[in-house]
Protein backbone atom coordinates (compact mmCIF):
# COMPACT_ATOMS: atom_id res chain seq x y z
CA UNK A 1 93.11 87.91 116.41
CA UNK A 2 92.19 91.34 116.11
CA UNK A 3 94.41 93.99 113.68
CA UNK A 4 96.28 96.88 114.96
CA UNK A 5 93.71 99.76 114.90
CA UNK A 6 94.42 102.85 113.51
CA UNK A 7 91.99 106.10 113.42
CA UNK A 8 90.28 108.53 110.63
CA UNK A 9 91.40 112.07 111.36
CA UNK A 10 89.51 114.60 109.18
CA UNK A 11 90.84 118.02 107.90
CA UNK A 12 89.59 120.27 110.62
CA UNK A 13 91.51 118.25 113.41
CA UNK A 14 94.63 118.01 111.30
CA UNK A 15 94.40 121.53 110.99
CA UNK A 16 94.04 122.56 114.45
CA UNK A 17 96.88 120.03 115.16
CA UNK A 18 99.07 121.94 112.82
CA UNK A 19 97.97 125.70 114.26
CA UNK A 20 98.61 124.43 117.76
CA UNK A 21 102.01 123.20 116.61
CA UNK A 22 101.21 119.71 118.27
CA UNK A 23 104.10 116.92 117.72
CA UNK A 24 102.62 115.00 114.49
CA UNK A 25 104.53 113.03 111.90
CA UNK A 26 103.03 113.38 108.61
CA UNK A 27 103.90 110.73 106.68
CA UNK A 28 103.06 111.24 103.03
CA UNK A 29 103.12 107.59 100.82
CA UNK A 30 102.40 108.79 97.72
CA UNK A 31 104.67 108.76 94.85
CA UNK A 32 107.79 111.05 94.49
CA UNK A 33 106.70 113.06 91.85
CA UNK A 34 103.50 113.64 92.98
CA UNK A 35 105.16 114.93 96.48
CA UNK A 36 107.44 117.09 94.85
CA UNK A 37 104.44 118.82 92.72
CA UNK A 38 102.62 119.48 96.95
CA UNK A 39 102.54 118.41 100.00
CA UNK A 40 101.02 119.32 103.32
CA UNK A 41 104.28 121.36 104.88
CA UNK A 42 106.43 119.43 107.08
CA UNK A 43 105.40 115.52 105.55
CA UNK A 44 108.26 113.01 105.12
CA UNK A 45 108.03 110.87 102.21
CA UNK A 46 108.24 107.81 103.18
CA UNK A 47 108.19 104.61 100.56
CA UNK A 48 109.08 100.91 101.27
CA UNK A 49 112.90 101.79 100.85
CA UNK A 50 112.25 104.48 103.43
CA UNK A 51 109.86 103.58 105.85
CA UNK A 52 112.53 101.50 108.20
CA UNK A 53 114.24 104.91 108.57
CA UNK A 54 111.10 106.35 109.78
CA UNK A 55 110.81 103.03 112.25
CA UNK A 56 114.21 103.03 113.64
CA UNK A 57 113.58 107.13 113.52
CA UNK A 58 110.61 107.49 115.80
CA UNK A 59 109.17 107.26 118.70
CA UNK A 60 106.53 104.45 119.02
CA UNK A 61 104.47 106.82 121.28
CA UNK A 62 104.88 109.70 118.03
CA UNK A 63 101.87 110.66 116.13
CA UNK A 64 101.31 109.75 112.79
CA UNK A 65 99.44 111.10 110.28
CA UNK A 66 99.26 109.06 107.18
CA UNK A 67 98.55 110.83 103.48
CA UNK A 68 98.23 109.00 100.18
CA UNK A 69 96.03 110.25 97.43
CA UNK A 70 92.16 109.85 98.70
CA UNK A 71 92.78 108.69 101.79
CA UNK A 72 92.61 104.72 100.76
CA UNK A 73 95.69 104.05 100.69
CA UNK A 74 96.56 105.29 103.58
CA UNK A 75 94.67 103.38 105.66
CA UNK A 76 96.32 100.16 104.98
CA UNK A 77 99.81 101.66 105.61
CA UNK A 78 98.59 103.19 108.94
CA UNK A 79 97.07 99.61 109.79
CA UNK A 80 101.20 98.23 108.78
CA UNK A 81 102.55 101.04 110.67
CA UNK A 82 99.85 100.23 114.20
CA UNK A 83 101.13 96.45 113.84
CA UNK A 84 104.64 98.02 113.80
CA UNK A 85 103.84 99.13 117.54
CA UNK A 86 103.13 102.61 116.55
CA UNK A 87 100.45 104.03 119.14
CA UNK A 88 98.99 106.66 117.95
CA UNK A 89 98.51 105.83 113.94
CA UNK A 90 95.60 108.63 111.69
CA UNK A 91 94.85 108.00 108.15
CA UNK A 92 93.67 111.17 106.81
CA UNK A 93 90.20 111.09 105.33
CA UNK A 94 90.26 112.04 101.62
CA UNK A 95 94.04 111.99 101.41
CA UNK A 96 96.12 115.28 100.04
CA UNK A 97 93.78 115.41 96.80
CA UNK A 98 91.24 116.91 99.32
CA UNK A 99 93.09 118.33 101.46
CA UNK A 100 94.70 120.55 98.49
CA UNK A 101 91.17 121.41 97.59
CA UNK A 102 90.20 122.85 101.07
CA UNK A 103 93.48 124.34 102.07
CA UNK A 104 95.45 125.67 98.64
CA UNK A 105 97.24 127.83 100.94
CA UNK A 106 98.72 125.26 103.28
CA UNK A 107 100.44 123.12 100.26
CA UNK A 108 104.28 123.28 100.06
CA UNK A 109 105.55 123.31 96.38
C-alpha cells in the first residue's frame, strides 16, 4: 500500500505563486508563539485542535502549502493532510526559518 504523496515546493515557486496571486493555502504548523513573532503573509495556523476546521473548511481540490520550521516537519503533516484526500499537498523546502532568511521583506509580524 502506497502513502498519499505529497510534493517539495521550493522558495522561488512559492514566490511566483504568491506574485501571481494563485489560490494557495498556507498552512503554517509551527507553534503559536513562534507564528505570532512571523509568518509568510496570509498562513493559517493550524495545530491538532485546528486542523479539522481547516478539513471541514476547504476544498479537497485547494492547494496547500505546508510550513513548519526547516521544512521537516512539514512533510509528515502534508503526507496526513494527502491521506486526508487533499490533492494538491507542498511541503516547503527549508520551512519559514529559510524562507525568513531569503525574503525578510515578505514576513508578516
Amino acid at each position: 500500500m502506497t502513502q498519499p504523496a505529497f510534493e517539495h515546493l521550493d522558495h522561488a515557486t512559492l514566490t511566483r505563486w504568491l506574485d501571481e496571486g494563485a489560490a494557495v493555502t498556507l498552512v503554517d504548523i509551527r507553534d503559536p508563539l513562534s507564528f505570532s513573532r512571523g509568518h509568510i503573509p496570509g498562513s493559517r495556523h493550524v495545530d491538532n485542535a485546528t486542523v479539522g476546521e481547516l478539513i471541514d473548511a476547504t476544498p479537497h481540490d485547494a492547494t496547500l502549502v505546508v510550513v513548519c520550521y526547516h521544512g521537516h516537519s512539514s512533510q509528515q503533516a502534508a503526507t496526513w493532510l494527502a491521506g486526508q484526500g487533499f490533492e494538491r499537498v507542498y511541503s516547503l523546502d527549508g520551512g519559514f526559518t529559510d524562507w525568513e532568511h531569503r525574503h525578510p521583506q515578505r514576513v508578516a509580524r
